[in-house]
N, C-alpha and C. Protein backbone atom coordinates (compact mmCIF):
# COMPACT_ATOMS: atom_id res chain seq x y z
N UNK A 1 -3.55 -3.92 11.58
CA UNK A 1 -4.03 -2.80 12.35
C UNK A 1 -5.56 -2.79 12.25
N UNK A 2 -6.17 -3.03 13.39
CA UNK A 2 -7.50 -3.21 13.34
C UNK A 2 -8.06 -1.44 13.73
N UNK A 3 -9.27 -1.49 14.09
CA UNK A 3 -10.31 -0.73 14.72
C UNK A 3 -10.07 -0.02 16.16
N UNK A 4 -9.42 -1.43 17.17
CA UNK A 4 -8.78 -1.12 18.33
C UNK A 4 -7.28 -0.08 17.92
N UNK A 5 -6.89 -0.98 17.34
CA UNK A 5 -5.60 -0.01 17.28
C UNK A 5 -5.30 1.38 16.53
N UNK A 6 -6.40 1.82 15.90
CA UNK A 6 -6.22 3.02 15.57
C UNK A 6 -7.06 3.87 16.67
N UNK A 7 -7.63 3.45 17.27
CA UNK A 7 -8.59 4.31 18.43
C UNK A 7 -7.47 4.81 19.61
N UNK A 8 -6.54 3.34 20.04
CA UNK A 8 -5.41 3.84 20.76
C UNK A 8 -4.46 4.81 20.67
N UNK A 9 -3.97 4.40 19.13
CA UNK A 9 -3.27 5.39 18.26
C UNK A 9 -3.66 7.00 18.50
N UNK A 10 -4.95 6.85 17.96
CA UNK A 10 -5.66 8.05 18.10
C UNK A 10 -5.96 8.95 19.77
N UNK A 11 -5.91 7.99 20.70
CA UNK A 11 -5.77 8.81 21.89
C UNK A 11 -4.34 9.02 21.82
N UNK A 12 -3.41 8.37 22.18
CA UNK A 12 -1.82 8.43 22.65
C UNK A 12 -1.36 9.35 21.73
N UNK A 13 -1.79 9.95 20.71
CA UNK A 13 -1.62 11.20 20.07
C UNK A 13 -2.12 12.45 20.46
N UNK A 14 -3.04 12.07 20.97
CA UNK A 14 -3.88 13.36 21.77
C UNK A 14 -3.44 13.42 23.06
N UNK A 15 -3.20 12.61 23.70
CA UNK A 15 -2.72 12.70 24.96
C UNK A 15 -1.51 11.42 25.34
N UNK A 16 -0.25 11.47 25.39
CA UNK A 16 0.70 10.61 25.44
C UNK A 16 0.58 10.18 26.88
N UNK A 17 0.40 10.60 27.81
CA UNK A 17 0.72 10.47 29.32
C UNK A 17 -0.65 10.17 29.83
N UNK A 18 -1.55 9.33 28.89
CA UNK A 18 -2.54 8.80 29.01
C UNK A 18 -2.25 7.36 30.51
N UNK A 19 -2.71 7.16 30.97
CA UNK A 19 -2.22 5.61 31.95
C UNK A 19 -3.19 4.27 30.93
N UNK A 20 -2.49 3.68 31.00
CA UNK A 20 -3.04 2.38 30.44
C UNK A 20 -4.59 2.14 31.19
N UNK A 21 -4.95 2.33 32.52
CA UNK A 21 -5.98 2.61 32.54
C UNK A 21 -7.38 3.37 32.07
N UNK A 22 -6.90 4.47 31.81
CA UNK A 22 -7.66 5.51 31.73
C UNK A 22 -7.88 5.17 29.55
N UNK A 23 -7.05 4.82 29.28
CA UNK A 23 -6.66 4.16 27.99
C UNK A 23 -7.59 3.45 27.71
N UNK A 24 -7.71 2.13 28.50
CA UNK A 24 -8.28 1.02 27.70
C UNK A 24 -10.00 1.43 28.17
N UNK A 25 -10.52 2.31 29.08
CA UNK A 25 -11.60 2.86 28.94
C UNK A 25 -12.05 3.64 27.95
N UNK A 26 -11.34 4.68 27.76
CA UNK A 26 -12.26 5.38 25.97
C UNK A 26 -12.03 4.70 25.24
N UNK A 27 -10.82 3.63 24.75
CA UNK A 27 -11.45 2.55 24.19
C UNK A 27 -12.16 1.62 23.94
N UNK A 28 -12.74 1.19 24.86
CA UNK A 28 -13.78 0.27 25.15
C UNK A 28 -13.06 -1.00 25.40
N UNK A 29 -11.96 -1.49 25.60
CA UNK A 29 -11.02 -2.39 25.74
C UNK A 29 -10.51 -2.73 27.04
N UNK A 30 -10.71 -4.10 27.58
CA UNK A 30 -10.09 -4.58 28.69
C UNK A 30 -9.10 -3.62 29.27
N UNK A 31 -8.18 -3.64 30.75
CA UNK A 31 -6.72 -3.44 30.61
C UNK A 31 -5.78 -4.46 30.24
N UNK A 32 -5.66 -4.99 30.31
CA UNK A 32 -4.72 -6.60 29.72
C UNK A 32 -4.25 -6.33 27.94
N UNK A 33 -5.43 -6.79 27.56
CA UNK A 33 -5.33 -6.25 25.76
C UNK A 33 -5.56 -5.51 25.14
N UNK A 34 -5.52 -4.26 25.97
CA UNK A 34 -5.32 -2.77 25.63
C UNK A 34 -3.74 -2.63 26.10
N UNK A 35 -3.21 -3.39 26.92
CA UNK A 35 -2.16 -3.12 27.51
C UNK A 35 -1.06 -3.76 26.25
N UNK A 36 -1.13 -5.22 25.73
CA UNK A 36 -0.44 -5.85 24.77
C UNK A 36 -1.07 -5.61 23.49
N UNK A 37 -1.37 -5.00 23.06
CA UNK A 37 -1.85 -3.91 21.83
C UNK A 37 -0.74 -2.73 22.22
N UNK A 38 -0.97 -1.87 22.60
CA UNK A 38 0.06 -1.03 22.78
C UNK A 38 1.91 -1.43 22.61
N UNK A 39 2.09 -2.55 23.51
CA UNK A 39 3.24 -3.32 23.42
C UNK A 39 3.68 -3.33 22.26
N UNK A 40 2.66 -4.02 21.58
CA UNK A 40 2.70 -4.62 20.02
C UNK A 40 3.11 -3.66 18.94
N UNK A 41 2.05 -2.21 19.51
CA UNK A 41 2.48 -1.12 18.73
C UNK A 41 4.01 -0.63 19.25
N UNK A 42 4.37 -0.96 20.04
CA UNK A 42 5.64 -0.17 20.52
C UNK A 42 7.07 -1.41 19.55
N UNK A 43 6.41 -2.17 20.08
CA UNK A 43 7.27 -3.39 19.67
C UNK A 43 7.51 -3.64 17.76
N UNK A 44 7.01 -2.82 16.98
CA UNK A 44 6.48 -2.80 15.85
C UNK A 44 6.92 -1.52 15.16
N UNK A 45 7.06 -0.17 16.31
CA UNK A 45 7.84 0.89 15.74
C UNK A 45 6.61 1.86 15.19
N UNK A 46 5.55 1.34 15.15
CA UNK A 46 4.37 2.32 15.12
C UNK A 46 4.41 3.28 16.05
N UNK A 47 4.32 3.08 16.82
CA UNK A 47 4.57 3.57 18.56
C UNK A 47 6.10 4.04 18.62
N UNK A 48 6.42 5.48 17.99
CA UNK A 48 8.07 5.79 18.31
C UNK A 48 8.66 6.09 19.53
N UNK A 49 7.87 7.15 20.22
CA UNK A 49 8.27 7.44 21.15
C UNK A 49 7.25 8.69 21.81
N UNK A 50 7.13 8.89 23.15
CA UNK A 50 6.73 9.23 24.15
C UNK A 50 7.35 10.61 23.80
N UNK A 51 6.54 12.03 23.91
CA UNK A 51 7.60 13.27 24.57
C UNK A 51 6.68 14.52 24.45
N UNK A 52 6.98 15.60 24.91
CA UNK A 52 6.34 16.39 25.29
C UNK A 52 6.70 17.66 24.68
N UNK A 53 5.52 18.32 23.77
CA UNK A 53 5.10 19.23 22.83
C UNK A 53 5.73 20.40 23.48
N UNK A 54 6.70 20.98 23.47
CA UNK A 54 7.28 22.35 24.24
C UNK A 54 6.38 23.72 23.00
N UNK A 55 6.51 24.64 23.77
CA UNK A 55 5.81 25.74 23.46
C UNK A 55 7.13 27.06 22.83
N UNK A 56 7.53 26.80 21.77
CA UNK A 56 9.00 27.74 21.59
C UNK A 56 8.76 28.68 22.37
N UNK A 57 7.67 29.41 21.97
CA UNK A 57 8.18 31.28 22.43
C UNK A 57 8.31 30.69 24.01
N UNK A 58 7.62 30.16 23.91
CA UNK A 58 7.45 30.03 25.92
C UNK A 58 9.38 29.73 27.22
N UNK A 59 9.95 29.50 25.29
CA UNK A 59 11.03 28.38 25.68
C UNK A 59 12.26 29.78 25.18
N UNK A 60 11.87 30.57 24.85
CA UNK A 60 12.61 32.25 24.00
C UNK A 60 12.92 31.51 21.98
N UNK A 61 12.03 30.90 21.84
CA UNK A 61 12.74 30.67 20.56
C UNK A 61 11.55 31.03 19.93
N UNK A 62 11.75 32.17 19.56
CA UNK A 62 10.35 33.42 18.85
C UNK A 62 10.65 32.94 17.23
N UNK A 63 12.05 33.22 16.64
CA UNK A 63 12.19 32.92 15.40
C UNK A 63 12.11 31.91 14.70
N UNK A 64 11.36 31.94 13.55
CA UNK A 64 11.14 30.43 13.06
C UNK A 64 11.31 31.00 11.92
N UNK A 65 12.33 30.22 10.75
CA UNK A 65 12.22 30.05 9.38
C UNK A 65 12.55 28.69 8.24
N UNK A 66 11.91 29.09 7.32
CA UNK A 66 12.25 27.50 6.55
C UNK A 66 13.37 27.75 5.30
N UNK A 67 13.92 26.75 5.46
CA UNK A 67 15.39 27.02 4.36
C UNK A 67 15.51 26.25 3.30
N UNK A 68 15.00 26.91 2.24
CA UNK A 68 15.45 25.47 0.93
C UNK A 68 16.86 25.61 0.48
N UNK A 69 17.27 24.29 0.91
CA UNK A 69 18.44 24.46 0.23
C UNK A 69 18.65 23.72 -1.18
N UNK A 70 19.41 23.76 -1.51
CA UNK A 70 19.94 23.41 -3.34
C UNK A 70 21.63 23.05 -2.75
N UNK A 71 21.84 21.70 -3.53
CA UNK A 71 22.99 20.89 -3.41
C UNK A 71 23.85 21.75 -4.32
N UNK A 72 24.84 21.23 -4.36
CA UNK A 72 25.62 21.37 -5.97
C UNK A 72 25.77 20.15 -6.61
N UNK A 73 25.91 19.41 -6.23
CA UNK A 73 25.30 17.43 -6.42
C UNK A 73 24.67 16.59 -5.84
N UNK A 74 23.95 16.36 -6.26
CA UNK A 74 22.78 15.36 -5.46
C UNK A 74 23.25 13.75 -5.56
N UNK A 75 24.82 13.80 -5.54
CA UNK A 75 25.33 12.46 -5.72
C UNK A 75 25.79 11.96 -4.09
N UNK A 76 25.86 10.41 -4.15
CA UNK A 76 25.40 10.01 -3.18
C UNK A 76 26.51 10.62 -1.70
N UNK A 77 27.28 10.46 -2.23
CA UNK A 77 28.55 11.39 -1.36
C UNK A 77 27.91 12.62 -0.81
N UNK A 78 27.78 13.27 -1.62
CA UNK A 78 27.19 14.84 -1.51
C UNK A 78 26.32 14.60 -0.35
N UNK A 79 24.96 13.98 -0.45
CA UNK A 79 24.25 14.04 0.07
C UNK A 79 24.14 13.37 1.41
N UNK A 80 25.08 11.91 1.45
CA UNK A 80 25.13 11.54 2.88
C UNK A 80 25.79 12.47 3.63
N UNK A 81 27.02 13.43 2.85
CA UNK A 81 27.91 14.42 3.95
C UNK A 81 27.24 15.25 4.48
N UNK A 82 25.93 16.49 3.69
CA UNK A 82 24.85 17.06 3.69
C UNK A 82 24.41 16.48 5.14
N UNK A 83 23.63 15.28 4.77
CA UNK A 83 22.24 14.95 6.00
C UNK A 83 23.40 14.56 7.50
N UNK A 84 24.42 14.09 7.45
CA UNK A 84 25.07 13.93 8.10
C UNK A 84 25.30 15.05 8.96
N UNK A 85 26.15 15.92 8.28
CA UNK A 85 25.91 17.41 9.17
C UNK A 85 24.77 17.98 9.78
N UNK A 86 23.89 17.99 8.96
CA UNK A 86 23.14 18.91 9.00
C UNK A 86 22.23 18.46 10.56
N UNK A 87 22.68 16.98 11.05
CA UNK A 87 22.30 16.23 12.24
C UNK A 87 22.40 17.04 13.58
N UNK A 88 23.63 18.01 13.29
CA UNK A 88 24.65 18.82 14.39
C UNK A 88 23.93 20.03 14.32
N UNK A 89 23.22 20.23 13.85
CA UNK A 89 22.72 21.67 14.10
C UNK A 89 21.70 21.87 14.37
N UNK A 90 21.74 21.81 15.57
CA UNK A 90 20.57 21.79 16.96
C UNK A 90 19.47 23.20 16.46
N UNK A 91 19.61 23.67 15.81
CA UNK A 91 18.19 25.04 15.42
C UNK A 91 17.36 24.24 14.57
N UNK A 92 18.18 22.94 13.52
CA UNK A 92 17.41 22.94 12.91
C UNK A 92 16.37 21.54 13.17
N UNK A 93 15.25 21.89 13.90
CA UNK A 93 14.36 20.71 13.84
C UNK A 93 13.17 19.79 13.68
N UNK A 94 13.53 20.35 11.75
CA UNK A 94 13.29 19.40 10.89
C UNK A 94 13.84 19.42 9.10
N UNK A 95 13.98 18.47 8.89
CA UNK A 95 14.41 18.31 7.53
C UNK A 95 14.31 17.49 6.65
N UNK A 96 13.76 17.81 5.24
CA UNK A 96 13.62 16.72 4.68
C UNK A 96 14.22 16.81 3.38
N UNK A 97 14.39 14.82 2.82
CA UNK A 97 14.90 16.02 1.23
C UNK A 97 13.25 15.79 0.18
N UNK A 98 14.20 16.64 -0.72
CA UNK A 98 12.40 16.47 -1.53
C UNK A 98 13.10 16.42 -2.93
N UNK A 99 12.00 16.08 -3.33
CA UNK A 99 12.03 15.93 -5.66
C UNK A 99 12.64 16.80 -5.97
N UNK A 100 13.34 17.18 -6.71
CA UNK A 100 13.28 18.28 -7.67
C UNK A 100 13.79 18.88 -7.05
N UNK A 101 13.86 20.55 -7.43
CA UNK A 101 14.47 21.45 -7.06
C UNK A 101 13.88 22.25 -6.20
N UNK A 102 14.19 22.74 -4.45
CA UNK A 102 15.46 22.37 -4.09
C UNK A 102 15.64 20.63 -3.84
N UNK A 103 16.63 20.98 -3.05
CA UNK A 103 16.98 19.35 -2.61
C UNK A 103 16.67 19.00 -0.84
N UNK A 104 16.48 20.13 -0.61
CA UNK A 104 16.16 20.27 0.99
C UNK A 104 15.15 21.13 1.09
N UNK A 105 14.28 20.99 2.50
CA UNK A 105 13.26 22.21 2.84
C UNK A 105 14.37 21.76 5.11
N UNK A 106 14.41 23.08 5.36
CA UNK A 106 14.99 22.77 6.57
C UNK A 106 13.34 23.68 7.60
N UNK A 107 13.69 23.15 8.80
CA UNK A 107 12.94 24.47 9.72
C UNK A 107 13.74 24.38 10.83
N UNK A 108 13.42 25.95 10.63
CA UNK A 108 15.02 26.36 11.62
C UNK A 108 14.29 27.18 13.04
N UNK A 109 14.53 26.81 14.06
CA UNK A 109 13.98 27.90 15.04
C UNK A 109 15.40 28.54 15.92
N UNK A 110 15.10 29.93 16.03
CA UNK A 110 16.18 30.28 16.78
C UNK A 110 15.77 31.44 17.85
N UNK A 111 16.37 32.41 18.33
CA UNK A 111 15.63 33.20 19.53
C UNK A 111 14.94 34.20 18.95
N UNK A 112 15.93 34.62 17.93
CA UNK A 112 15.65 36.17 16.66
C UNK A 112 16.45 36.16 15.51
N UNK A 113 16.51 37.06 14.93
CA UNK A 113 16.65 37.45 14.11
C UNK A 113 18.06 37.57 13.60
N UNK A 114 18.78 38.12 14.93
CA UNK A 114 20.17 38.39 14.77
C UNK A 114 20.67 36.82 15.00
N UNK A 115 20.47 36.24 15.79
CA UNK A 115 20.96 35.14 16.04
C UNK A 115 20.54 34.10 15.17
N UNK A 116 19.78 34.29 14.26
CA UNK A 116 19.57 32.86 12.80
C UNK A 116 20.21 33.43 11.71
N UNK A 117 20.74 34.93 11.77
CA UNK A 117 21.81 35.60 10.46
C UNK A 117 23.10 35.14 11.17
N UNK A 118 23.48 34.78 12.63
CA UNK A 118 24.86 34.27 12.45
C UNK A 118 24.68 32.70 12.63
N UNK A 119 23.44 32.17 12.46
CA UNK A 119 24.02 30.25 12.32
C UNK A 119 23.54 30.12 10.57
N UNK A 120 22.66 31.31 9.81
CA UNK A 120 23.12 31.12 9.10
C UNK A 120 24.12 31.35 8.12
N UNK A 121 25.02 32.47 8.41
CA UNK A 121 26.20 32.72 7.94
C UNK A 121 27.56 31.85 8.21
N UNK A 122 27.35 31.45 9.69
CA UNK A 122 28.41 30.41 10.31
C UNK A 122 28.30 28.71 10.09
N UNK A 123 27.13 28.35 10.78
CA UNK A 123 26.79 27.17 9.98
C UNK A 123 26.16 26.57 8.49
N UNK A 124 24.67 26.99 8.04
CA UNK A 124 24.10 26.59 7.63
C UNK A 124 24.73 26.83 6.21
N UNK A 125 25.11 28.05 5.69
CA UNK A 125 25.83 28.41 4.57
C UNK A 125 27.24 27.18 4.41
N UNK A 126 27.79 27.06 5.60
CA UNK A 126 29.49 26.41 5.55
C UNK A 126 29.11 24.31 5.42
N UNK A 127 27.78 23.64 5.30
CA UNK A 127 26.72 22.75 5.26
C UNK A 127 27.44 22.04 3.91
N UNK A 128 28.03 21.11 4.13
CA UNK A 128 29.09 19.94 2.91
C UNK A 128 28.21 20.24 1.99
N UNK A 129 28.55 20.83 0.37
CA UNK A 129 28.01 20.77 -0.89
C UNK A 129 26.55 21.23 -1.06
N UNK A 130 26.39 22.41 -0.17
CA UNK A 130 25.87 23.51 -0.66
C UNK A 130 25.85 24.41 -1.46
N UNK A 131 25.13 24.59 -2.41
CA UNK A 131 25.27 25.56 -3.27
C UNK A 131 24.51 27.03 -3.24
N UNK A 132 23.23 26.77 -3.03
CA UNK A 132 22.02 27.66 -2.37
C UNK A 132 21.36 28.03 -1.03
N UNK A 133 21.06 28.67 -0.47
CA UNK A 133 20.09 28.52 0.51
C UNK A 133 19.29 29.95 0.10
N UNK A 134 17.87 29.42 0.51
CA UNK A 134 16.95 30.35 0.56
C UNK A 134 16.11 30.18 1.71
N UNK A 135 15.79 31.61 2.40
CA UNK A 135 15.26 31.44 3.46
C UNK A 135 13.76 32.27 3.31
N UNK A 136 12.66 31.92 4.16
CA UNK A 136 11.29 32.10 4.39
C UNK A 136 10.78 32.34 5.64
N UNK A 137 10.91 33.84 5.91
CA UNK A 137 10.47 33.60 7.35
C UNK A 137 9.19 33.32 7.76
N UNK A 138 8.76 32.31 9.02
CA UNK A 138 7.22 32.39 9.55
C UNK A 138 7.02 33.61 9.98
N UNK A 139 5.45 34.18 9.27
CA UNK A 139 5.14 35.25 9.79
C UNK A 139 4.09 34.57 11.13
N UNK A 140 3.55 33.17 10.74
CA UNK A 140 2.94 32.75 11.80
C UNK A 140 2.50 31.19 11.65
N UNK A 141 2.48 30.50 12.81
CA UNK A 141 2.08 29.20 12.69
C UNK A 141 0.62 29.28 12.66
N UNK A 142 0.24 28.24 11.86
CA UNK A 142 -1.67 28.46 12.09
C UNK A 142 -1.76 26.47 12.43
N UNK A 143 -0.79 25.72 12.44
CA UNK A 143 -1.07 23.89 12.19
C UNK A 143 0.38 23.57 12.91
N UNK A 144 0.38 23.12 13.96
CA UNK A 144 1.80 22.43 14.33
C UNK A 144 1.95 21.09 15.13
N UNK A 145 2.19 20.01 15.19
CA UNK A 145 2.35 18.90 15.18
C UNK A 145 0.99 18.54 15.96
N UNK A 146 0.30 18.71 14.86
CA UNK A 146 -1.34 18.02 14.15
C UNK A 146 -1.00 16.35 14.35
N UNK A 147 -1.83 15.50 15.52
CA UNK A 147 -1.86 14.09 15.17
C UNK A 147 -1.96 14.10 13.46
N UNK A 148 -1.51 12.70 13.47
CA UNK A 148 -1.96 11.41 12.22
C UNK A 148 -3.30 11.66 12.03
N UNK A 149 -3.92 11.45 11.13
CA UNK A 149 -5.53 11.36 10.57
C UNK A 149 -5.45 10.00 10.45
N UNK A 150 -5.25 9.04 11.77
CA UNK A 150 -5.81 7.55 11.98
C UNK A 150 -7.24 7.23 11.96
């Protein structure tokens, strides 16, 4: 990864629906090998995918909270059944596991209030080898899908 390729990087994060033209100009780069640079990055998995930043509230999904959850075993069973599920539940989108205790941090968006007390009473609680959940509501976003610091 040279100089060129983090400059690309660095636009197609700022603007995805950039044209390969308009591209290989603020880079300072031909179109040809601005064009197979990109490839390369795509072809390489650097480059995941293309898509477009939706605006929740704009979309009615006002509620946002984060859920640590706590396993009851962090054995390997446990946990593939866990991430497995937890795939199906379209509110929640994102999740990771982490060190220590808990074993999950989830972010959950939903319309309100009433409606994230019944996915989490119906789903998120009923979640293979759960033991805990604790929830955190956003009182507000201030940072949300911030490019890479390429």
């Amino acid at each position: 990864m040279d100089e060129y390729d983090r400059k690309i990087l660095a636009q197609l994060q700022a603007d995805g629906r950039l044209s390969l033209t308009d591209l290989s100009e603020r880079i300072g780069l031909s179109l040809s090998p601005c064009h197979r640079r990109v490839k390369a990055l795509e072809d390489a998995g650097v480059i995941r995918a293309y898509q477009a930043q939706v605006d929740p509230g704009k979309v009615g999904l006002e509620f946002s909270a984060i859920v640590f959850v706590t396993l009851k075993e962090a054995n390997k069973q446990t946990v593939s059944a866990f991430e497995r599920s937890v795939l199906n539940v379209a509110e929640v989108i994102q999740a990771q596991r982490l060190f220590g205790d808990p074993d999950y941090i989830l972010r959950v968006v939903t319309s309100d209030l009433r409606t994230y007390q019944d996915l989490y009473d119906e789903q998120l609680s009923s979640l293979p080898g759960v033991l805990r959940l604790n929830s955190t509501l956003v009182m507000k976003t201030v940072i949300q899908d911030r490019p890479l610091p390429i």
